[in-house]
N, C-alpha and C. Protein backbone atom coordinates (compact mmCIF):
# COMPACT_ATOMS: atom_id res chain seq x y z
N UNK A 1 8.30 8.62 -71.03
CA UNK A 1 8.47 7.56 -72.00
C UNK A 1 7.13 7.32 -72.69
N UNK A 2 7.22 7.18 -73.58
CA UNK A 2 6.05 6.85 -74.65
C UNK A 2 5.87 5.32 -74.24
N UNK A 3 4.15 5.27 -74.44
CA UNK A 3 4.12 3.58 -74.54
C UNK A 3 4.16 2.49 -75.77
N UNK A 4 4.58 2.09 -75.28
CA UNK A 4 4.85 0.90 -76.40
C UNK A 4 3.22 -0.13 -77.04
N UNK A 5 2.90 -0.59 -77.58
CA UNK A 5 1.97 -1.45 -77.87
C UNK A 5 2.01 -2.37 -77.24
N UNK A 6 3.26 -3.02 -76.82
CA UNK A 6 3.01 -4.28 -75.70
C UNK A 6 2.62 -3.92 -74.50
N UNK A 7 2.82 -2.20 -73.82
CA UNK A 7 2.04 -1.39 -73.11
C UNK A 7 0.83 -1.69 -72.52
N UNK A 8 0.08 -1.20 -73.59
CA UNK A 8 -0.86 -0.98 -73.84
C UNK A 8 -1.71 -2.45 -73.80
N UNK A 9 -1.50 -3.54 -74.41
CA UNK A 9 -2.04 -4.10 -74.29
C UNK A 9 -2.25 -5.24 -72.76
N UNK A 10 -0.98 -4.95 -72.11
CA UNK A 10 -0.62 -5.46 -70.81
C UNK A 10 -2.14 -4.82 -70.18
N UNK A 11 -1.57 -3.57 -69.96
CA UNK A 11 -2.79 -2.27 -69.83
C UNK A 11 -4.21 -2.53 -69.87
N UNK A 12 -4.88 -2.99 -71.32
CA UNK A 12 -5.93 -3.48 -71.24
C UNK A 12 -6.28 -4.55 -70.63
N UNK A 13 -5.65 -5.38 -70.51
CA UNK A 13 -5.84 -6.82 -69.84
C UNK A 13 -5.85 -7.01 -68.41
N UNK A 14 -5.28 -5.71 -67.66
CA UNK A 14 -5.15 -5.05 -66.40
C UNK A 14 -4.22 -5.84 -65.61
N UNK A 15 -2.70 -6.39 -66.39
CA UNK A 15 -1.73 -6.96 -65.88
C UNK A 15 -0.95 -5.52 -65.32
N UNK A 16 -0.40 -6.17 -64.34
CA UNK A 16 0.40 -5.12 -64.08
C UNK A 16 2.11 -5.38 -65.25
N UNK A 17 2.75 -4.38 -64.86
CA UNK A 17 4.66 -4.03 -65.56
C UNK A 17 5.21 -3.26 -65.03
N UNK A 18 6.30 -2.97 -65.54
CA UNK A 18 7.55 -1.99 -65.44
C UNK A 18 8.06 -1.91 -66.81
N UNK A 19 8.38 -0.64 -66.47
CA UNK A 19 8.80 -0.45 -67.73
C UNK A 19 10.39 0.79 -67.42
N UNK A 20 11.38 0.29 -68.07
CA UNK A 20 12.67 0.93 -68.49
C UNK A 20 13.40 1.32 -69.21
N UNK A 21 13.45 2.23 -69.64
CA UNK A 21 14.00 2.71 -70.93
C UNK A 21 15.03 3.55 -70.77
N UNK A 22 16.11 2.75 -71.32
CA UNK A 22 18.21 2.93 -71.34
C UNK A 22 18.26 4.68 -71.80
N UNK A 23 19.29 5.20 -71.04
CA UNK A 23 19.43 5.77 -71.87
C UNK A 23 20.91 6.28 -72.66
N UNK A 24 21.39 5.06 -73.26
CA UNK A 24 21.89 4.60 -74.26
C UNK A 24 21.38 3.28 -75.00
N UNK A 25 22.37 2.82 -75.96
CA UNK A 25 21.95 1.57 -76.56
C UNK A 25 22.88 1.01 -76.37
N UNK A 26 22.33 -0.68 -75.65
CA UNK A 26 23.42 -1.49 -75.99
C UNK A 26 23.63 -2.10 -76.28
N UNK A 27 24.87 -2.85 -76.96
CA UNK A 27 25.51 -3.18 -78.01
C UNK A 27 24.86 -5.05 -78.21
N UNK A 28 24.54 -5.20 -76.61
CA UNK A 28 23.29 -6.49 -76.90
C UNK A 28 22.80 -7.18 -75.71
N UNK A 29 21.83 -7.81 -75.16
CA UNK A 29 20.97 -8.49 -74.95
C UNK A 29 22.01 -8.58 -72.91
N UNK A 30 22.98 -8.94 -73.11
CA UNK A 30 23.43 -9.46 -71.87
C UNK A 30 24.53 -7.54 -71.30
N UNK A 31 24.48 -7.04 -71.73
CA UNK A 31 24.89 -5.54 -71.65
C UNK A 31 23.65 -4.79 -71.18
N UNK A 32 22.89 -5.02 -71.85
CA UNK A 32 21.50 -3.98 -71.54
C UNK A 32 21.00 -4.61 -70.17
N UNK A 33 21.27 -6.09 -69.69
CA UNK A 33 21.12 -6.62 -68.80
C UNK A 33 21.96 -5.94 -67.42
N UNK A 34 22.86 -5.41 -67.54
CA UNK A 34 23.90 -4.92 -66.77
C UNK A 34 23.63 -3.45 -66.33
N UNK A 35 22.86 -2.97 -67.82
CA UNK A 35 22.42 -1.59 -67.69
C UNK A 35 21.10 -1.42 -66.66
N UNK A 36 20.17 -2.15 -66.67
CA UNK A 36 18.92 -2.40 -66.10
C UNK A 36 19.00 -2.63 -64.39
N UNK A 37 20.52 -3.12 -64.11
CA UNK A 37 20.47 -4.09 -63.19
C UNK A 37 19.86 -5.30 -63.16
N UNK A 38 20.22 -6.38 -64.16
CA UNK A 38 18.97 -7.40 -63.52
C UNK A 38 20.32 -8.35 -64.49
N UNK A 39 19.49 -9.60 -63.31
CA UNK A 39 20.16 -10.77 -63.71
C UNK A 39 19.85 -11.22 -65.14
N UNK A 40 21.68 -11.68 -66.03
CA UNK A 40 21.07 -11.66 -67.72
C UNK A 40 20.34 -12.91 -67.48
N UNK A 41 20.01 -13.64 -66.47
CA UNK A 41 19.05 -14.90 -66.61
C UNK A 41 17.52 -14.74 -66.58
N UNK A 42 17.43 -13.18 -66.53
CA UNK A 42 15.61 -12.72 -66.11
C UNK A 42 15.55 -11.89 -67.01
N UNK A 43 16.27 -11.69 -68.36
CA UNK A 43 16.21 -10.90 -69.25
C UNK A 43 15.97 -11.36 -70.20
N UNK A 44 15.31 -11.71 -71.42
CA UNK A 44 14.62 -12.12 -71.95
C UNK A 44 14.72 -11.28 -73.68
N UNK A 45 15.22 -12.45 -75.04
CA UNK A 45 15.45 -11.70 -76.02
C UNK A 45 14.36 -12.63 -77.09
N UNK A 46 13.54 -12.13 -77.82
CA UNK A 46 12.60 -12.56 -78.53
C UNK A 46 13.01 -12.53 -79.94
N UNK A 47 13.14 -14.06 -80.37
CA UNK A 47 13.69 -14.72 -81.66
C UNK A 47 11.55 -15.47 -82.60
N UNK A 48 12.00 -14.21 -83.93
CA UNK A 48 11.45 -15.16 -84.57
C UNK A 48 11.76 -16.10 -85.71
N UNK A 49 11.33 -17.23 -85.95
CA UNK A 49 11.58 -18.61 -86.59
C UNK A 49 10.60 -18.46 -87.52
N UNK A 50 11.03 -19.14 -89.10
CA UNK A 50 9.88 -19.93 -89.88
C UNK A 50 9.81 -21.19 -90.31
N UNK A 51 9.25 -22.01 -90.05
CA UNK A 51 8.65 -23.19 -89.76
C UNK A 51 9.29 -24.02 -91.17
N UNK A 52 9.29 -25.26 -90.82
CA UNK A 52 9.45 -26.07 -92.11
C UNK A 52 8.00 -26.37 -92.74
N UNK A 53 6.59 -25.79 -92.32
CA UNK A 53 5.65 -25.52 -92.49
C UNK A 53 4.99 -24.58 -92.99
N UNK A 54 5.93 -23.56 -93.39
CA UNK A 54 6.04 -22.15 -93.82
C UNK A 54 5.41 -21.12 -92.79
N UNK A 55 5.37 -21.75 -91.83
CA UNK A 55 4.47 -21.25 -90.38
C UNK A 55 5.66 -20.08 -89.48
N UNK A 56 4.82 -19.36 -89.14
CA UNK A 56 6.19 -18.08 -88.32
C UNK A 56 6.16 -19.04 -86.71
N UNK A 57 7.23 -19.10 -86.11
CA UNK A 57 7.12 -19.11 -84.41
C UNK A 57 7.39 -17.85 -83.66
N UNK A 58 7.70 -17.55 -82.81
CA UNK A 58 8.25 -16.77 -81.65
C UNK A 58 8.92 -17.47 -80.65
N UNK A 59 10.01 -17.36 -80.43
CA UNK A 59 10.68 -18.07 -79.55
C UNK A 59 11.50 -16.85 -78.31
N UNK A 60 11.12 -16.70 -77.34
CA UNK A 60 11.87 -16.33 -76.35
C UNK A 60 12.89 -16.80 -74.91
N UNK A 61 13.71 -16.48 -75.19
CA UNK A 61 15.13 -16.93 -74.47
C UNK A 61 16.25 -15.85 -73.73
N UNK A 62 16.85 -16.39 -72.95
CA UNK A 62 17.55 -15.59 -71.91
C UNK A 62 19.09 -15.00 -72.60
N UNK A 63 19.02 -13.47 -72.85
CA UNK A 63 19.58 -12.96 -73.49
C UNK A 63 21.36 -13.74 -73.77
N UNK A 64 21.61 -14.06 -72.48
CA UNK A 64 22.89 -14.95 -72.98
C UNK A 64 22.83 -16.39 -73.90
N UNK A 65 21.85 -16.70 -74.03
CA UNK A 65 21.56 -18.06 -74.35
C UNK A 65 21.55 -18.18 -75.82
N UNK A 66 21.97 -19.42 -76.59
CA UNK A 66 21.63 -19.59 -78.20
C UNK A 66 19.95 -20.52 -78.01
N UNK A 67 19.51 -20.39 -78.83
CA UNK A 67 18.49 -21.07 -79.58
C UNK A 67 18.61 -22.43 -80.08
N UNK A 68 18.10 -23.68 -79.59
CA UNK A 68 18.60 -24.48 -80.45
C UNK A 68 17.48 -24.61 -80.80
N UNK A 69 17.48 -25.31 -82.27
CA UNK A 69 16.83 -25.12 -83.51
C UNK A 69 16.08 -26.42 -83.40
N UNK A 70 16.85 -27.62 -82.99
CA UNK A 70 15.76 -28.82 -82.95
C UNK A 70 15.11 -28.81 -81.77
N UNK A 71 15.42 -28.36 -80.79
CA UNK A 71 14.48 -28.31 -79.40
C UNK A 71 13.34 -27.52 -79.78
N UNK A 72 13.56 -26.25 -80.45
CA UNK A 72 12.84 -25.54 -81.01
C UNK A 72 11.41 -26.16 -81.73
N UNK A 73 12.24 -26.57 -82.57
CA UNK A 73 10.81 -27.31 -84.13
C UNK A 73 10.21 -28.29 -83.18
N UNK A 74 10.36 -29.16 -82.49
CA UNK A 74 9.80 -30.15 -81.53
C UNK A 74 8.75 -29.06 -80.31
N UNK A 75 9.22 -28.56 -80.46
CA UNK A 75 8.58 -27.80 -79.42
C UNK A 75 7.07 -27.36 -79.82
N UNK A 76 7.77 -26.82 -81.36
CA UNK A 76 5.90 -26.23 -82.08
C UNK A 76 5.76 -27.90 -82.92
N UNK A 77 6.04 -28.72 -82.44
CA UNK A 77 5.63 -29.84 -83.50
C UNK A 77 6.02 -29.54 -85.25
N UNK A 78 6.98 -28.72 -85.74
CA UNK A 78 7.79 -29.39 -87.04
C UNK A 78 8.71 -30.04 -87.14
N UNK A 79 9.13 -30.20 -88.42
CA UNK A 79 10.09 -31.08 -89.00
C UNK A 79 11.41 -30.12 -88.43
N UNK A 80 11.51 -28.45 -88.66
CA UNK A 80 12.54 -27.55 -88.79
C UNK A 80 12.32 -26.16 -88.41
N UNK A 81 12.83 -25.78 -87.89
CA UNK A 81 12.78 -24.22 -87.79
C UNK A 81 14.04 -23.49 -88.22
N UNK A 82 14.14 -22.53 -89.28
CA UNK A 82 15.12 -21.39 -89.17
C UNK A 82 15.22 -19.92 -88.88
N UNK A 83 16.38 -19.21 -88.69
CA UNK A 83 15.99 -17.81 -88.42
C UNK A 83 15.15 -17.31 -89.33
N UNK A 84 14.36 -16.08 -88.81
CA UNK A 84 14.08 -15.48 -89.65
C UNK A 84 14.56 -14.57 -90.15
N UNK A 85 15.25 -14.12 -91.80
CA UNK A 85 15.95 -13.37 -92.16
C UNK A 85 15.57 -11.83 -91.20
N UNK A 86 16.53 -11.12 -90.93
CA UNK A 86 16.12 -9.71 -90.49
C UNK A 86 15.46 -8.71 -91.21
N UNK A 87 15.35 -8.57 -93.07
CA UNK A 87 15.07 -8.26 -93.54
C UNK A 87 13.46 -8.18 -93.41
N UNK A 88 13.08 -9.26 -93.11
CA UNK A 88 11.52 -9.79 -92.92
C UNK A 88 10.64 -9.29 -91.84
N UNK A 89 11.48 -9.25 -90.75
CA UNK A 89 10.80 -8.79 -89.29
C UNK A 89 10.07 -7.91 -89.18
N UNK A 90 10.11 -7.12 -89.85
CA UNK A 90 9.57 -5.59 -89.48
C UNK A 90 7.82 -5.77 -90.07
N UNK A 91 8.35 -6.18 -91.38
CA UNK A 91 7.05 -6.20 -91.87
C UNK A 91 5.86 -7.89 -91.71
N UNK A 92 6.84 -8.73 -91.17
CA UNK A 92 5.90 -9.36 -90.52
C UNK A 92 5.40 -9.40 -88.98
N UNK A 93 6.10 -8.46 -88.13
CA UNK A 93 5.56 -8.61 -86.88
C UNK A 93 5.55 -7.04 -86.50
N UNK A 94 5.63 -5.56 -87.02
CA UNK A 94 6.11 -4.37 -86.75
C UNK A 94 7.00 -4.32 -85.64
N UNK A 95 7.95 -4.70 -85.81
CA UNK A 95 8.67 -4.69 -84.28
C UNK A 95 10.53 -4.41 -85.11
N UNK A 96 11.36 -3.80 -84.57
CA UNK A 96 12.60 -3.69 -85.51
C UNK A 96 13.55 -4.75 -84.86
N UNK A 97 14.32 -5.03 -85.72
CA UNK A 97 15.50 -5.99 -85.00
C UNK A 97 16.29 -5.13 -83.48
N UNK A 98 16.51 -6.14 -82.56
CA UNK A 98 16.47 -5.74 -81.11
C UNK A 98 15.72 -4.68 -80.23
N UNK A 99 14.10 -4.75 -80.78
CA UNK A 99 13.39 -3.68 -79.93
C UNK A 99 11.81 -4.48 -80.51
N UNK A 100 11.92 -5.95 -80.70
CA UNK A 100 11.01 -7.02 -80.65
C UNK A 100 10.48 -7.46 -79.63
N UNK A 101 9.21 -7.53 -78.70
CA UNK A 101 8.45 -7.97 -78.08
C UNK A 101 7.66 -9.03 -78.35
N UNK A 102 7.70 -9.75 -77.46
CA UNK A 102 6.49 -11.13 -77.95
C UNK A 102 4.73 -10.44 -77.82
N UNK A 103 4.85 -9.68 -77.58
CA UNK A 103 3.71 -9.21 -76.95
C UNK A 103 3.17 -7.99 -78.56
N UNK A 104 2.37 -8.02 -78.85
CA UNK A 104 1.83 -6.95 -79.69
C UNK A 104 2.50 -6.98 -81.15
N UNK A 105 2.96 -7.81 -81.92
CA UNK A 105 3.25 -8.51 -83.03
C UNK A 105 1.66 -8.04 -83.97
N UNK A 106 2.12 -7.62 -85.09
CA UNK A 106 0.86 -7.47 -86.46
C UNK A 106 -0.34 -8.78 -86.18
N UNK A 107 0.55 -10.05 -86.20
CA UNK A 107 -0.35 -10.82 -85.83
C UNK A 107 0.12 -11.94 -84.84
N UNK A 108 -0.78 -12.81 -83.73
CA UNK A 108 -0.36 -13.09 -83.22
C UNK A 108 0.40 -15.17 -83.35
N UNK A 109 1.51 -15.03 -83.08
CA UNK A 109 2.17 -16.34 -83.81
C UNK A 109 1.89 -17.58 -81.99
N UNK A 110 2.30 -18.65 -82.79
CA UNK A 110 2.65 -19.49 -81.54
C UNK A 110 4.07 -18.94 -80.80
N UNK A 111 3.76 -18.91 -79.91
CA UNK A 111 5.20 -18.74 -78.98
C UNK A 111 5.80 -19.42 -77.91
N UNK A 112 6.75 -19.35 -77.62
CA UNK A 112 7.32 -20.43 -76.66
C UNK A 112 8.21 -19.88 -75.81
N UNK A 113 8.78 -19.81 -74.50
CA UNK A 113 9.69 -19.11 -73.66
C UNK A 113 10.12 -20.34 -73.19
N UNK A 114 11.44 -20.55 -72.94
CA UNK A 114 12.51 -21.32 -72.36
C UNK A 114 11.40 -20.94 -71.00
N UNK A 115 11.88 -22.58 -70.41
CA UNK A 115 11.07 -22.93 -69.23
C UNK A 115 12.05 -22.20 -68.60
N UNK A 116 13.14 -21.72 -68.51
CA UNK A 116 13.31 -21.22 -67.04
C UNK A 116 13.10 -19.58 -66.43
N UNK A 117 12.15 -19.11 -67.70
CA UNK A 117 11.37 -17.55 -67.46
C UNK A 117 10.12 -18.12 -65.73
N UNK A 118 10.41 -19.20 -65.95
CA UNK A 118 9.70 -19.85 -64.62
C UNK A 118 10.20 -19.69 -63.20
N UNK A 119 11.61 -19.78 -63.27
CA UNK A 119 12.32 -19.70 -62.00
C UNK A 119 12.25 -18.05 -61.79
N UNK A 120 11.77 -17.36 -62.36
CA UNK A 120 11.51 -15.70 -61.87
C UNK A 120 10.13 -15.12 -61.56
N UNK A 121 9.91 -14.73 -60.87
CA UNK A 121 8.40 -14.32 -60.70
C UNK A 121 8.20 -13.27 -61.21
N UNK A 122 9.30 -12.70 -61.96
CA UNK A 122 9.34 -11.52 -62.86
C UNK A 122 10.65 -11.26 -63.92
N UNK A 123 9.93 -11.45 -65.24
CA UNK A 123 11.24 -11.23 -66.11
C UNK A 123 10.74 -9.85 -67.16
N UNK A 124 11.94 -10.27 -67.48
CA UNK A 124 12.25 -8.41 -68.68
C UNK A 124 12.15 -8.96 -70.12
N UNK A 125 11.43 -8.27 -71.12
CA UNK A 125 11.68 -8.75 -72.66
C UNK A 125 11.98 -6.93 -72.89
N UNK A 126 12.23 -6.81 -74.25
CA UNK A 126 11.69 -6.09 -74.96
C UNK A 126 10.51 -5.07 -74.86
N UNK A 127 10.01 -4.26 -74.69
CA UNK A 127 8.37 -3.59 -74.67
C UNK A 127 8.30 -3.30 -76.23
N UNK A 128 8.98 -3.63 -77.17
CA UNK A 128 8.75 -3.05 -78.48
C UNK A 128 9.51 -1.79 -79.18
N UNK A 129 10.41 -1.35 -78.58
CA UNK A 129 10.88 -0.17 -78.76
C UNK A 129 12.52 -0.57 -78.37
N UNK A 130 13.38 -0.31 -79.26
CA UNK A 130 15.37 -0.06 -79.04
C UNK A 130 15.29 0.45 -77.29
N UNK A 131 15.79 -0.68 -76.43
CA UNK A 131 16.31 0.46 -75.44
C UNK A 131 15.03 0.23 -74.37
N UNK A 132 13.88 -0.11 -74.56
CA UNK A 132 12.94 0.00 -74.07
C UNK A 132 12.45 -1.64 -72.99
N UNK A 133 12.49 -1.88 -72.17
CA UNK A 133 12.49 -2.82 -71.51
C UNK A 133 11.12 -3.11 -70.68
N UNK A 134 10.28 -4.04 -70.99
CA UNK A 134 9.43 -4.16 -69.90
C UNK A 134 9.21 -5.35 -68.81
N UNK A 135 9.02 -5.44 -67.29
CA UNK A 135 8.92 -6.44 -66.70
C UNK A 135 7.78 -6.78 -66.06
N UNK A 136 7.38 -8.22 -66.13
CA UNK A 136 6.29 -8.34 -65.86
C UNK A 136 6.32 -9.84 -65.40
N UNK A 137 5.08 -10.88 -65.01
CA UNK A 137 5.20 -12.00 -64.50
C UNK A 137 5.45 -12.99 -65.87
N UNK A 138 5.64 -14.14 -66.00
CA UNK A 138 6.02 -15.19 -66.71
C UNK A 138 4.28 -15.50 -67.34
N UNK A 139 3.41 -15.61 -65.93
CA UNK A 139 2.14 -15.98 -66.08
C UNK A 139 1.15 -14.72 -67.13
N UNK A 140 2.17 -13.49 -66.86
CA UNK A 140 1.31 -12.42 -67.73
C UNK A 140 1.20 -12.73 -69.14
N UNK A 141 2.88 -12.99 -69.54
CA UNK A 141 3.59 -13.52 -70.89
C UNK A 141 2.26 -14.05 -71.65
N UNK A 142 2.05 -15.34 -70.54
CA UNK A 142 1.56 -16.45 -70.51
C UNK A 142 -0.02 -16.05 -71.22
N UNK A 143 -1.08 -15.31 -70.52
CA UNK A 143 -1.76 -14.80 -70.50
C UNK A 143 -2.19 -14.08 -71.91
N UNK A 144 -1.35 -13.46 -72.30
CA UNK A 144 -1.55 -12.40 -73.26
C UNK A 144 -0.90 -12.66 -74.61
N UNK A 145 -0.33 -14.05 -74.02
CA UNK A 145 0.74 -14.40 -75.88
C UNK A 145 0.39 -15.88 -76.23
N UNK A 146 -0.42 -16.39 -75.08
CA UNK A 146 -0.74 -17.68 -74.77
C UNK A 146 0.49 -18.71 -75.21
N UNK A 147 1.69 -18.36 -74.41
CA UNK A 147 2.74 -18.43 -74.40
C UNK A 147 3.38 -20.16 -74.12
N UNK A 148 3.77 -20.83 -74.25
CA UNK A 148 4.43 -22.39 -73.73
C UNK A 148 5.48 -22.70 -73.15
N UNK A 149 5.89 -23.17 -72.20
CA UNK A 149 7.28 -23.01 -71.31
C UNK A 149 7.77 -24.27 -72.18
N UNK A 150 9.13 -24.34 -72.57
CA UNK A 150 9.56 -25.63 -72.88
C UNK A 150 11.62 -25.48 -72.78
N UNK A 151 11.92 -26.08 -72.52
CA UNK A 151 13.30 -26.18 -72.74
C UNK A 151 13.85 -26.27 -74.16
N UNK A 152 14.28 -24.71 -74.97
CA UNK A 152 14.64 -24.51 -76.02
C UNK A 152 15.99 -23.75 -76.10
N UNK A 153 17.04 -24.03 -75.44
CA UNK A 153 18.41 -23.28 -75.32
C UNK A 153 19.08 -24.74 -75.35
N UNK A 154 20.24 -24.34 -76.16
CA UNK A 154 21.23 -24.97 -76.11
C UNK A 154 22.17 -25.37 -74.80
């Protein structure tokens, strides 16, 4: 498997991971969870937001879970947060729609993970790549994305 940039930078920082890569694709977030073996509550899908501030967020949440939008904006202190069109993603964070990592983004945004990436001493996002899965501690997240636990799921 090739490494990913969120890899790599785990790597430099001398966190440890895991890393898994499907080999198929699936169809979404709580499936690929099934594929991995792992509970869809330690699996982890990375949503970005733009601000009623014109500001980008990162929001990460447990692949079964919705986003709510005012827990959200309270969370980074705005008025609002909405999706960010898909069209946009790529070229503001290099990452493609469903193979997004919080980790290794063009540049780095505020981010936030649903407090309950807490109840695992190890969860799964994204590594940056379709298919590509990496696991690591909550505190690594934490570490390297300077990440905020808050209750942001519906």
């Amino acid at each position: 498997m090739d490494k990913t940039n969120a890899m790599r930078i785990l790597e430099q920082k001398g966190l440890s991971y895991e890393a898994t890569e499907l080999s198929s694709i699936p169809k979404d977030g709580v499936e690929a969870a099934a594929l991995i073996d792992a509970d869809a509550a330690s699996v982890f899908k990375t949503l970005v937001t733009e601000g009623s501030d014109l500001s980008h967020y990162v929001f990460v949440i447990p692949v079964g879970e919705t986003l709510d939008l005012k827990k959200a904006a309270k969370a980074v202190g705005v008025k609002s947060v909405s999706m960010l069109p898909q069209k946009k993603l790529f070229p503001l964070t290099g990452y493609v729609h469903g193979g997004c990592s919080p980790i290794g983004m063009k540049k780095q945004f505020v981010t936030v993970f649903d407090e309950t990436a807490l109840l695992f001493d190890r969860i799964y996002t994204s590594a940056g790549k379709i298919g590509v899965f990496l696991r690591t501690s909550p505190e690594a997240f934490r570490e390297v994305t300077g990440a905020l636990f808050r209750d942001i799921v519906m």
